[in-house]
Protein backbone atom coordinates (compact mmCIF):
# COMPACT_ATOMS: atom_id res chain seq x y z
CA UNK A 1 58.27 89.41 115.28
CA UNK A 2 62.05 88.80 116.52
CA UNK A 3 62.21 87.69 120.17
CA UNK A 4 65.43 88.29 122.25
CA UNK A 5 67.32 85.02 121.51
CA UNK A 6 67.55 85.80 117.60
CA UNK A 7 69.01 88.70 117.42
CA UNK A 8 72.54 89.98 118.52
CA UNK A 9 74.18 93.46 117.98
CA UNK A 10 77.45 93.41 116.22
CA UNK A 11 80.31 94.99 118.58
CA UNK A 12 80.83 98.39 117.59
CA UNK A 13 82.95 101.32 118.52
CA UNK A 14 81.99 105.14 119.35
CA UNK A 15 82.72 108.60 119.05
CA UNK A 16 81.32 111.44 120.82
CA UNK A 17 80.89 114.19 118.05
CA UNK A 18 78.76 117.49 118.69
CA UNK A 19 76.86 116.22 121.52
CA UNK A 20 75.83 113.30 119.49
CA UNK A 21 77.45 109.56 119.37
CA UNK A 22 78.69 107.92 115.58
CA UNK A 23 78.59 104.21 116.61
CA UNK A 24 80.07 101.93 113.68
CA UNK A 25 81.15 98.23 113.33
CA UNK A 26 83.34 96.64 111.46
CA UNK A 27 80.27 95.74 108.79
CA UNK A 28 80.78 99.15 108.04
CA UNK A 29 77.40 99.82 109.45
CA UNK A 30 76.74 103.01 111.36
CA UNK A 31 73.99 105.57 113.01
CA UNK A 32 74.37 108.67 114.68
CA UNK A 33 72.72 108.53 118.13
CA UNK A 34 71.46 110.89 121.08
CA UNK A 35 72.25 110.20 124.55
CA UNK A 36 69.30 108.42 125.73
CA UNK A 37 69.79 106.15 122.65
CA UNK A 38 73.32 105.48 122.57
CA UNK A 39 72.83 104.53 126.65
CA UNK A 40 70.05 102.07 125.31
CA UNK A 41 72.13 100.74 123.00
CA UNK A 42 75.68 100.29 125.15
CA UNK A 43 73.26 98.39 127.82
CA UNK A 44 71.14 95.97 125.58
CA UNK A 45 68.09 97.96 126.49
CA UNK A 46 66.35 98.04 123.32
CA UNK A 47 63.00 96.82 123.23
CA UNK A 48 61.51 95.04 119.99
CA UNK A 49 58.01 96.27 120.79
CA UNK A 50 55.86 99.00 122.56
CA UNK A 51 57.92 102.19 123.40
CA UNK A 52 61.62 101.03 122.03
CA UNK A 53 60.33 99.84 119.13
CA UNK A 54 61.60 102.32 116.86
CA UNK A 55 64.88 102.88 117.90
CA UNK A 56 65.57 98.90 117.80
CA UNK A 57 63.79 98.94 114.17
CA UNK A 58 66.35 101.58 113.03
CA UNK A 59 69.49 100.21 114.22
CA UNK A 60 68.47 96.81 112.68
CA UNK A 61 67.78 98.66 109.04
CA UNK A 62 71.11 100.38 109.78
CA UNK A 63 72.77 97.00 110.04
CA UNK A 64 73.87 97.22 114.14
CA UNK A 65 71.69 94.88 114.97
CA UNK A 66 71.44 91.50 113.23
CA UNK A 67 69.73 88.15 112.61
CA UNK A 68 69.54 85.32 110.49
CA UNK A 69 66.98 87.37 108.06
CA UNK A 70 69.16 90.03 107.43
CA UNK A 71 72.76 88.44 107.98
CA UNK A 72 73.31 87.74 104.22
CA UNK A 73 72.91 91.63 103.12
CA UNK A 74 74.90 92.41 105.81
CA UNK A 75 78.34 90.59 104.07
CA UNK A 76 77.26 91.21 100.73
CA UNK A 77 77.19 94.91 101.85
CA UNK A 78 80.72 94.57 103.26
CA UNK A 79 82.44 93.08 100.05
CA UNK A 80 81.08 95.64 98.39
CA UNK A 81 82.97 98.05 100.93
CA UNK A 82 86.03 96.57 100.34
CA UNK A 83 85.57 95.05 96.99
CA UNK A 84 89.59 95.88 96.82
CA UNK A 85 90.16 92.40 98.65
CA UNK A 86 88.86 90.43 96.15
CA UNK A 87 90.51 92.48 92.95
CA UNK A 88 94.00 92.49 91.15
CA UNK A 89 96.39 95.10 90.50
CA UNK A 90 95.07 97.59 88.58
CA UNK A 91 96.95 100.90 88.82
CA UNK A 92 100.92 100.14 86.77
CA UNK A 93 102.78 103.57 87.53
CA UNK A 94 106.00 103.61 84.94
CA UNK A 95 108.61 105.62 86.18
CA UNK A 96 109.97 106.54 82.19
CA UNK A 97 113.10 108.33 83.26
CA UNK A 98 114.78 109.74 86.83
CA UNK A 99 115.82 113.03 85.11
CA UNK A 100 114.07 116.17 85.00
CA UNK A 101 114.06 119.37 83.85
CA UNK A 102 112.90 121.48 87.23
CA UNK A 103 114.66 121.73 90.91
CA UNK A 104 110.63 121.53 93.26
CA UNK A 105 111.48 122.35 96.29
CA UNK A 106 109.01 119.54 97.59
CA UNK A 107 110.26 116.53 95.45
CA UNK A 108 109.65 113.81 97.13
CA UNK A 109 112.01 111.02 95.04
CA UNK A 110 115.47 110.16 96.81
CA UNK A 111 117.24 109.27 93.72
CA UNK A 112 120.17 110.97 92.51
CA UNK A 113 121.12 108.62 89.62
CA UNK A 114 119.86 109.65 85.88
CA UNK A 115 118.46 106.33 84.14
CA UNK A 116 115.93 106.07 81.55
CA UNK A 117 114.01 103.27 81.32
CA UNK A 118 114.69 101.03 77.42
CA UNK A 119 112.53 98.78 75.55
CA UNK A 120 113.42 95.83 76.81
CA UNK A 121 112.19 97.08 80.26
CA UNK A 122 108.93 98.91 78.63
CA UNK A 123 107.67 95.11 76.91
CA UNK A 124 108.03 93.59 80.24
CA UNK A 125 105.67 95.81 81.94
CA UNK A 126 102.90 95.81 79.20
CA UNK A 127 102.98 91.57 79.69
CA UNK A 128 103.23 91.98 83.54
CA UNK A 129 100.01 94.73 82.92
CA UNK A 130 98.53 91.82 80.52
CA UNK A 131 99.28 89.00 83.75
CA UNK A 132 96.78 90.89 85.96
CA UNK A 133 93.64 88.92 86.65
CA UNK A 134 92.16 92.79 87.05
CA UNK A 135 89.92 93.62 84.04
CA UNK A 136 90.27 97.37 84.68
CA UNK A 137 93.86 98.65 84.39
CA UNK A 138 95.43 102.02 84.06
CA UNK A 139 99.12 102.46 82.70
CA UNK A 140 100.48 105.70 84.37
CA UNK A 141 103.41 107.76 83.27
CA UNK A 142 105.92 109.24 85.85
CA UNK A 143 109.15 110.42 86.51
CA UNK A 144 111.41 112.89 86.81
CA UNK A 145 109.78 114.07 83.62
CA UNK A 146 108.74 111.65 81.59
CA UNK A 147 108.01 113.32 78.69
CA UNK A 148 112.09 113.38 78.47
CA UNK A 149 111.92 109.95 77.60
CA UNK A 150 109.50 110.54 74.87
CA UNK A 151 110.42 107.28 72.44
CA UNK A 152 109.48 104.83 74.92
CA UNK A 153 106.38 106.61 76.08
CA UNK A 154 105.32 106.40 72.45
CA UNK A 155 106.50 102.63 72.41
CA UNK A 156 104.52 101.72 75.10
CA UNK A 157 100.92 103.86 73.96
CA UNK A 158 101.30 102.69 71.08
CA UNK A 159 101.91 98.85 71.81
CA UNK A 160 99.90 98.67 74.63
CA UNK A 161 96.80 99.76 72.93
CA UNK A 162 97.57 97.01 70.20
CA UNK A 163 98.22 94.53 72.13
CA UNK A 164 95.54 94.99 74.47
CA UNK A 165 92.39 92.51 74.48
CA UNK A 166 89.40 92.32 76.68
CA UNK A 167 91.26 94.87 79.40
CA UNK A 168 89.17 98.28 80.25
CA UNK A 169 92.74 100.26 79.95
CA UNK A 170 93.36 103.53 80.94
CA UNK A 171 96.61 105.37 80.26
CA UNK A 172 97.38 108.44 82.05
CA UNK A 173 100.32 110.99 82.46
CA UNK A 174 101.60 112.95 85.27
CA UNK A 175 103.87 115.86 83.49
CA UNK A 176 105.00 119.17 84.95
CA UNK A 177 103.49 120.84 81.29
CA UNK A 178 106.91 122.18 80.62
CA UNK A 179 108.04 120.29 77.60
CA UNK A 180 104.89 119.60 75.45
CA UNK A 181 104.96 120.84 71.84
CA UNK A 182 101.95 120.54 68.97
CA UNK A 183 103.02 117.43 68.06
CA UNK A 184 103.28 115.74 71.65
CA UNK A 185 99.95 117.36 72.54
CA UNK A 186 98.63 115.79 69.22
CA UNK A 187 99.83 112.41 70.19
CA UNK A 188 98.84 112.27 73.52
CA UNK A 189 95.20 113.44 73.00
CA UNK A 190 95.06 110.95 69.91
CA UNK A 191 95.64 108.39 72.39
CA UNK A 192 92.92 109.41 74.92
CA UNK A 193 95.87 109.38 76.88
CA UNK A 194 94.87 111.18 80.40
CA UNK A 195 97.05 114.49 81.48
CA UNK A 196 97.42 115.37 85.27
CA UNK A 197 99.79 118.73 86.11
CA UNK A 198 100.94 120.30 89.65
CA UNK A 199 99.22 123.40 90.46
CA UNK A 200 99.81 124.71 94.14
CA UNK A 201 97.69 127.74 93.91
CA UNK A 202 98.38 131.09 91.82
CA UNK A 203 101.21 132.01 90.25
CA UNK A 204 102.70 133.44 93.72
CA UNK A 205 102.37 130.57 95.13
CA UNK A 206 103.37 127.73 92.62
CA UNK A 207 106.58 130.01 91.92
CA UNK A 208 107.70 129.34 95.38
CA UNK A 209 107.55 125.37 94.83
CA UNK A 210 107.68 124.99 91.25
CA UNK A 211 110.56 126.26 89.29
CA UNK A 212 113.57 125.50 86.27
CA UNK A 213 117.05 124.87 87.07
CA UNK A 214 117.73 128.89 86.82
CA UNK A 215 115.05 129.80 89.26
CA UNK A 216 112.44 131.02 87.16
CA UNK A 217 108.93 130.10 88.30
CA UNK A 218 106.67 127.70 85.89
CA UNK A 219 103.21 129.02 86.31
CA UNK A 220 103.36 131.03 82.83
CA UNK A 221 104.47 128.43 80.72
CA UNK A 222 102.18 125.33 82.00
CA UNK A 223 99.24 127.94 82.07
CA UNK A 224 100.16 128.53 78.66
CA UNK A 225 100.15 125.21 77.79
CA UNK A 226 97.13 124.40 79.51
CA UNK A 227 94.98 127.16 77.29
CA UNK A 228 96.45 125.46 74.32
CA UNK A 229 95.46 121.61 75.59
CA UNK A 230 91.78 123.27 76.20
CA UNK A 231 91.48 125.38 73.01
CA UNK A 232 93.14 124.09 70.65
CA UNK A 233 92.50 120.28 71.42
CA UNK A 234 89.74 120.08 73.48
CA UNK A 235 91.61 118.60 76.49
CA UNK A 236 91.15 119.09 80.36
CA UNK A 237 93.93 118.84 82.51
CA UNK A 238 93.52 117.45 86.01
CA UNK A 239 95.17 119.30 88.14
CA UNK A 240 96.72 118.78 91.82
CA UNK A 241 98.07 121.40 94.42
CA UNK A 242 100.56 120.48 97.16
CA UNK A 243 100.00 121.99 100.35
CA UNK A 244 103.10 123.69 101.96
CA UNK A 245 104.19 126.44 104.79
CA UNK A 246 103.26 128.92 102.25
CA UNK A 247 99.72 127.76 101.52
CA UNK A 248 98.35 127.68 105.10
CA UNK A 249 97.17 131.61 104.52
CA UNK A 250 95.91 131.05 101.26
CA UNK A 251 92.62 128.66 101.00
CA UNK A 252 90.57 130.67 99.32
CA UNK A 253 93.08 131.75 96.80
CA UNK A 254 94.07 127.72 95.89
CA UNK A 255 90.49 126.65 95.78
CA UNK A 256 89.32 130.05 93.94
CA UNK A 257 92.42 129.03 91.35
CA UNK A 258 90.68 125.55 90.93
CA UNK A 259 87.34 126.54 90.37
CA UNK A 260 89.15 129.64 87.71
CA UNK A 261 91.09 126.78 85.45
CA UNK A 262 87.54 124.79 85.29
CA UNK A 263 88.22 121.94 87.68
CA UNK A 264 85.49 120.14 89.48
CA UNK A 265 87.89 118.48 91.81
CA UNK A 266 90.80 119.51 93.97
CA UNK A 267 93.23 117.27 96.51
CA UNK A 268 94.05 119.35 99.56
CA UNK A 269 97.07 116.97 99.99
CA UNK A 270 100.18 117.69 102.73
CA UNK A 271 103.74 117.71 101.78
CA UNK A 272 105.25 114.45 102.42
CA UNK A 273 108.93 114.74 104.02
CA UNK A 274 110.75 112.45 102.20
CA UNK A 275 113.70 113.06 99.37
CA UNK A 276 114.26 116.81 98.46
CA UNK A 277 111.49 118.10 100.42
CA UNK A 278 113.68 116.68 104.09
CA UNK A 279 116.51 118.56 103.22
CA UNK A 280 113.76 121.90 102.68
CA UNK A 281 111.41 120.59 105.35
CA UNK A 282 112.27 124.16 107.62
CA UNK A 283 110.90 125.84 104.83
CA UNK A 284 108.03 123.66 103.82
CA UNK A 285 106.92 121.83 106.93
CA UNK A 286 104.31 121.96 109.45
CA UNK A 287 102.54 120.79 111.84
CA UNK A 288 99.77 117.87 111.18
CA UNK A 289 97.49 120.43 113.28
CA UNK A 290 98.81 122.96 110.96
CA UNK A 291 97.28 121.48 108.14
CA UNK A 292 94.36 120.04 109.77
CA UNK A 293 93.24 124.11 110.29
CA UNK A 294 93.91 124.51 106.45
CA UNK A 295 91.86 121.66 105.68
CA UNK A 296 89.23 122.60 107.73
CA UNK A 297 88.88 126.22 106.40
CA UNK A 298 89.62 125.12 102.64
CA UNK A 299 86.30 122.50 103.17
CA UNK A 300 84.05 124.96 104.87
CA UNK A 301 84.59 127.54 101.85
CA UNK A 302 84.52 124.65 99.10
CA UNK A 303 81.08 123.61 101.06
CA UNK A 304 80.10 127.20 100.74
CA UNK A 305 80.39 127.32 96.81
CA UNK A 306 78.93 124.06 96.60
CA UNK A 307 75.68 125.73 98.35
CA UNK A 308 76.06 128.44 95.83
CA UNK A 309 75.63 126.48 92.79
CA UNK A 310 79.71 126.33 92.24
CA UNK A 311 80.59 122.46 92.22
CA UNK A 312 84.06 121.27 93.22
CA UNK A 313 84.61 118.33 95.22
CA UNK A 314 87.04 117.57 97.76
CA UNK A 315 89.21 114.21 96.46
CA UNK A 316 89.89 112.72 100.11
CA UNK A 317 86.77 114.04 101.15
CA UNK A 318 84.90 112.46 98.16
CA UNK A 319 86.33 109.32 98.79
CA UNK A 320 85.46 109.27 102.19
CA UNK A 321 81.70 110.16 101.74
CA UNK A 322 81.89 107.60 99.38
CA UNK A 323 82.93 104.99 101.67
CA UNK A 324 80.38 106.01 104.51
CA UNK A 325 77.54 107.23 102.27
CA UNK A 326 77.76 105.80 99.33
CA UNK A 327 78.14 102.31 100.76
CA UNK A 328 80.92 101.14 97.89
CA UNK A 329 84.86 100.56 97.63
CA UNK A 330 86.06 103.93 95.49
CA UNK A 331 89.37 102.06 95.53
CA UNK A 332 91.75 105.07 96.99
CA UNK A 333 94.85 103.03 97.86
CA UNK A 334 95.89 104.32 101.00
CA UNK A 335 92.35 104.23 102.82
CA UNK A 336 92.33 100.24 102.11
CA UNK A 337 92.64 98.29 105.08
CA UNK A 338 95.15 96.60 104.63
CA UNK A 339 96.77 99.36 102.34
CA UNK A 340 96.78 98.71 98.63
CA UNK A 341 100.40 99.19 98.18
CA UNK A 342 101.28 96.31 95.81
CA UNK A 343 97.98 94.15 95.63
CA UNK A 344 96.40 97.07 94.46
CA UNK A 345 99.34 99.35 92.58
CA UNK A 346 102.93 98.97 90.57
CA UNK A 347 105.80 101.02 90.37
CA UNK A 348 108.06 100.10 87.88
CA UNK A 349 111.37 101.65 87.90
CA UNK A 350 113.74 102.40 84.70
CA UNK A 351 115.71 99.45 85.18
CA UNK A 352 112.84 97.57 85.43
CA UNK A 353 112.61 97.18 89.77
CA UNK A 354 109.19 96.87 91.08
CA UNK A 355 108.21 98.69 93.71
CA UNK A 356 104.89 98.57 95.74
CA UNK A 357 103.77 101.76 95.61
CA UNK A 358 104.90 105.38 94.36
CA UNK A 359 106.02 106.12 97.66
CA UNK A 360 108.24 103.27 98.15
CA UNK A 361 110.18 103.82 95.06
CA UNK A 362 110.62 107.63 96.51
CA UNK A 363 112.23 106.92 99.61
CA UNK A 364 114.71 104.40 98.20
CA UNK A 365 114.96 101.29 100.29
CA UNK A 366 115.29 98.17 98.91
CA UNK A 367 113.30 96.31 102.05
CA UNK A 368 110.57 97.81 99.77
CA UNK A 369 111.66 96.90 96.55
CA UNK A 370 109.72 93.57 95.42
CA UNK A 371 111.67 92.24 92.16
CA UNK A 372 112.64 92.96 88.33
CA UNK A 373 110.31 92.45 86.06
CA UNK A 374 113.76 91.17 83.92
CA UNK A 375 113.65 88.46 86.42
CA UNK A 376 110.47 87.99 87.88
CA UNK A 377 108.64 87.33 84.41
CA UNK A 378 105.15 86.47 85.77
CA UNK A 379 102.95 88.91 87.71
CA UNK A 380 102.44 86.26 90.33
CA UNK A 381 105.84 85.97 91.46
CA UNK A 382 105.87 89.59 92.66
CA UNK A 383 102.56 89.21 94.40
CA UNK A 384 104.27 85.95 96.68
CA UNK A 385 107.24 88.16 97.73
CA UNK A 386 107.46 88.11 101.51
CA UNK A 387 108.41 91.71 102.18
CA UNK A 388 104.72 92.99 100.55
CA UNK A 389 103.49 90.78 103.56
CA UNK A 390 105.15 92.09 106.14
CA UNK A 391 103.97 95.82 104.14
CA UNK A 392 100.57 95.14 103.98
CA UNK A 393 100.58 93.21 107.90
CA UNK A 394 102.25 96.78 109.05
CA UNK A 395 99.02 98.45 107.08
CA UNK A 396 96.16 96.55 109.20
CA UNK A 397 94.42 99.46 110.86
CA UNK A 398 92.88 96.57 112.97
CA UNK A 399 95.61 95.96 115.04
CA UNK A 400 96.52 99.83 115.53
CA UNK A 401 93.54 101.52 116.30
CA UNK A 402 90.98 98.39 116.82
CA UNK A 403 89.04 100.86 118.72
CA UNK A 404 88.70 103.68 116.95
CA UNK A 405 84.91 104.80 115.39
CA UNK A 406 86.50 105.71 111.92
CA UNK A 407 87.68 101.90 111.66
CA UNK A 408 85.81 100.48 108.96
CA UNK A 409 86.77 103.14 106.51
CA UNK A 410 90.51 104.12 107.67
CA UNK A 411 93.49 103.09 106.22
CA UNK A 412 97.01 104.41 106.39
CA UNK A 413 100.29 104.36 103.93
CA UNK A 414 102.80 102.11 106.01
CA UNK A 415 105.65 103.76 104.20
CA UNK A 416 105.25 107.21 105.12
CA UNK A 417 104.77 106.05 108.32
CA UNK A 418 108.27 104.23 107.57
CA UNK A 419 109.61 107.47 106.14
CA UNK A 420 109.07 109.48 109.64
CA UNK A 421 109.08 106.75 112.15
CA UNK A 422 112.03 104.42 110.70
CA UNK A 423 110.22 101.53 111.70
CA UNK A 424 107.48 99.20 109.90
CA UNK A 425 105.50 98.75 112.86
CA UNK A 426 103.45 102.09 112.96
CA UNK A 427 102.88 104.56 116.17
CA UNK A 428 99.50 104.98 114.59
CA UNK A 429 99.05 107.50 117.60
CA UNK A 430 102.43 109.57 116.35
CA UNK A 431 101.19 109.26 112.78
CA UNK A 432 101.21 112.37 110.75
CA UNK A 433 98.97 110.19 108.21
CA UNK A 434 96.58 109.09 110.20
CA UNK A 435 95.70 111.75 112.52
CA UNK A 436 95.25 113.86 109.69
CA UNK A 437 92.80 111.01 108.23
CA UNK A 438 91.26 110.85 111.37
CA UNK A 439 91.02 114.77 112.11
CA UNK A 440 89.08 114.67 108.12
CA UNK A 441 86.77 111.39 109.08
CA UNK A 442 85.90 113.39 111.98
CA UNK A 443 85.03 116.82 110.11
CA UNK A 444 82.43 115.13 107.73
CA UNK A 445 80.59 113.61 110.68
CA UNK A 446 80.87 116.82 112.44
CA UNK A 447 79.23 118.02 109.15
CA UNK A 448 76.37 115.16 108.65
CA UNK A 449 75.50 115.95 112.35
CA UNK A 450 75.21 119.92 111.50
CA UNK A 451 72.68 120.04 108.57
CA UNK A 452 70.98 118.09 105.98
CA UNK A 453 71.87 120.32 103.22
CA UNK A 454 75.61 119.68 104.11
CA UNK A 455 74.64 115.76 103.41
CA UNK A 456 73.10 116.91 100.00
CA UNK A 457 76.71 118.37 99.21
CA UNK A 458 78.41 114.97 100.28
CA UNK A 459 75.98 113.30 98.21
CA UNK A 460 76.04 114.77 95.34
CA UNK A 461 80.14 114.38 95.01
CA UNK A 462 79.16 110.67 95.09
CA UNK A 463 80.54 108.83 91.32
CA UNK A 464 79.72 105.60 89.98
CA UNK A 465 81.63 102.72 91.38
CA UNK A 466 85.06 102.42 91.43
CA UNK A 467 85.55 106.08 89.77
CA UNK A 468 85.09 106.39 85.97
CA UNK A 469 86.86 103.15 85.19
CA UNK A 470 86.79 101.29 87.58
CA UNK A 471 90.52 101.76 88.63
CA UNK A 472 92.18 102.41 91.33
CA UNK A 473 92.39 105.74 92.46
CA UNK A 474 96.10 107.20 94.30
């Protein structure tokens, strides 16, 4: 039996949610308490034996209260939470081309200039992919459109999967769906090469955001070409929504879309107001409480399916229940702490400039911009530069909300912040980001507190480690 001078419990932070008290530390160890318990607790008045004996037996096999016998699992536990830390690079975005062939209303990329990315450029990112010390890598294709620089997509499937030896690589595209013939969809599913599309909702909706140069909404013609992926090549699309103004009415509508097409997975994800979308933001924008009520009433109806039989998960959600219940690192770069812009994902322009992050090649700055791959011909070099230090430093959710009950599992993206603040050092407080992670950390706690059958629904969204690949997730 432990006696009082062999134990100590690990400072810890605390919520009051429901009527009940989430008390976590930094372990990433955590318990939902009563009154009379959490008072015990806050005072050191927990008793090893007789009448406190349970309570003190629980928090110990929850991990808030430790000792030499139990220290050990307690760390290996934590690098498992944040097995990020002690990874490489894994997720290579290649932005193929700036051009495009529709006007979104929400794009989010600054650039003006059209530039397609050459050869030249292409070879230097497969050997910067190849430099990675990560085993598990994903090559993703983005643009503009990228499919509009179709010769050096091919170049770089096609090379990449020659070249490659003893990487788990995964090669993914993010398309609008416009521009894909027979032959394209032939090449690409050949390849096992991974499609995602935009899809904000039905076609009344996506028309609003989504449209060509002469105004004419795209919903027919990717919906089209979605059918055709499915039927005639047995591919599924993953598809993603973008939440605007015009969605907040219309939660049932996006996820009953979702669940229509086949999908078993939907981001509710806010508009972020950078590029295009600032100049629309009067049209698009809200409030972060705005979408904090959509959120709420999209997850209490995609909870209600889920009862039902209907399975769709929830992809911040999922990664979050992942993180708290599932115990594991699902990799999602912007809820690493510090964020995973750089250490953890590549953006790799058309003239070859490396950026840390997707965001940070959107809004433009070249405080963000880390190197060439032209010039900076080793992997390593880009990982030394001293403005991803100061990124990821502004990204430790440690010094900005070292109080907070959510702090083991929060993270933020320090250039959003950047984009709406103009400053690298965050007002986490005045952070659209974060109290909109902090508003969704709160509703699944809110909903582990309600009902066990609302924990079966968390738990069965849980994956395998590190997703299907083990790559990093955006």
């Amino acid at each position: 039996m432990k006696t009082k001078e062999k134990y100590a419990v690990i400072p810890f932070n605390s919520s009051k949610i429901k009527g009940k008290y989430l008390v976590s530390n930094l372990l990433g160890k955590w318990d939902i308490l009563d009154k009379d318990e959490f008072r015990k607790l806050s005072s050191l008045a927990l008793a090893e034996n007789g009448k406190g004996q349970e309570l003190f037996k629980r928090l110990y096999d929850r991990g808030i209260i430790v000792d030499q016998d139990n220290f050990k699992g307690l760390i290996k536990d934590f690098k498992e939470k944040n097995a990020n830390l002690f990874r490489g690079t894994s997720l290579h975005i290649a932005v193929l081309t700036t051009r495009c062939n529709l006007k979104c209303k929400y794009c989010q990329t600054s650039c003006l200039k059209s530039e397609d990315m050459n050869y030249e450029v292409a070879q230097r990112i497969i050997k910067h992919i190849f430099d990675t010390r990560e085993r598990a890598v994903t090559l993703e294709f983005q643009g503009g459109e990228p499919i509009l620089n179709w010769d050096v997509l091919v170049f770089l499937v096609e090379n990449i999967r020659k070249l490659n030896v003893g990487k788990n690589l995964k090669i993914s595209l993010v398309t609008n769906l416009t521009l894909l013939n027979d032959e394209k969809m032939n090449f690409l599913c050949d390849n096992k090469v991974d499609i995602c599309c935009s899809l904000d909702g039905p076609d009344f909706l996506h028309n609003k955001n989504r449209f060509f140069a002469n105004g004419k909404g795209t919903y027919g013609t990717i919906a089209k070409n979605i059918k055709k992926l499915n039927k005639n090549f047995g591919k599924k699309i993953n598809l993603l929504p973008t939440i605007t103004k015009d969605s907040l009415n219309f939660y049932k509508e996006i996820v009953d879309e979702y669940v229509r097409w086949g999908q078993t997975s939907i981001a509710i994800r806010p508009v972020n107001q950078m590029g295009v979308a600032c100049r629309n933001w009067l049209d698009l924008g809200y409030s972060f409480h705005q979408f904090n009520d959509f959120y709420k009433k999209a997850m209490d109806y995609i909870l209600e399916l889920n009862k039902k039989g209907i399975y769709i998960r929830e992809r911040i959600a999922g990664v979050m229940v992942e993180k708290i219940l599932g115990g594991y690192d699902p990799s999602y770069v912007e809820l690493m702490n510090p964020c995973g812009a750089g250490r953890s994902t590549l953006a790799y322009m058309p003239n070859g400039d490396c950026y840390p992050c997707d965001e940070a090649r959107m809004v433009g700055e070249d405080m963000f911009k880390l190197g060439n791959v032209l010039v900076d011909k080793n992997h390593g070099d880009l990982m030394k530069k001293e403005n991803l230090m100061h990124l990821l430093q502004s990204s430790v959710m440690n010094l900005w909300d070292y109080n907070s009950a959510y702090l083991p599992w929060m993270g933020t993206c320090p250039v959003v912040n950047y984009a709406l603040q103009n400053n690298i050092v965050p007002k986490v407080s005045c952070s659209t980001i974060h109290n909109i992670y902090k508003f969704q950390f709160n509703y699944i706690f809110e909903k582990i507190i309600e009902s066990a059958e609302n924990v079966k629904v968390f738990k069965s969204w849980l994956r395998t480690k590190g997703g299907k690949n083990g790559a990093k997730t955006k």
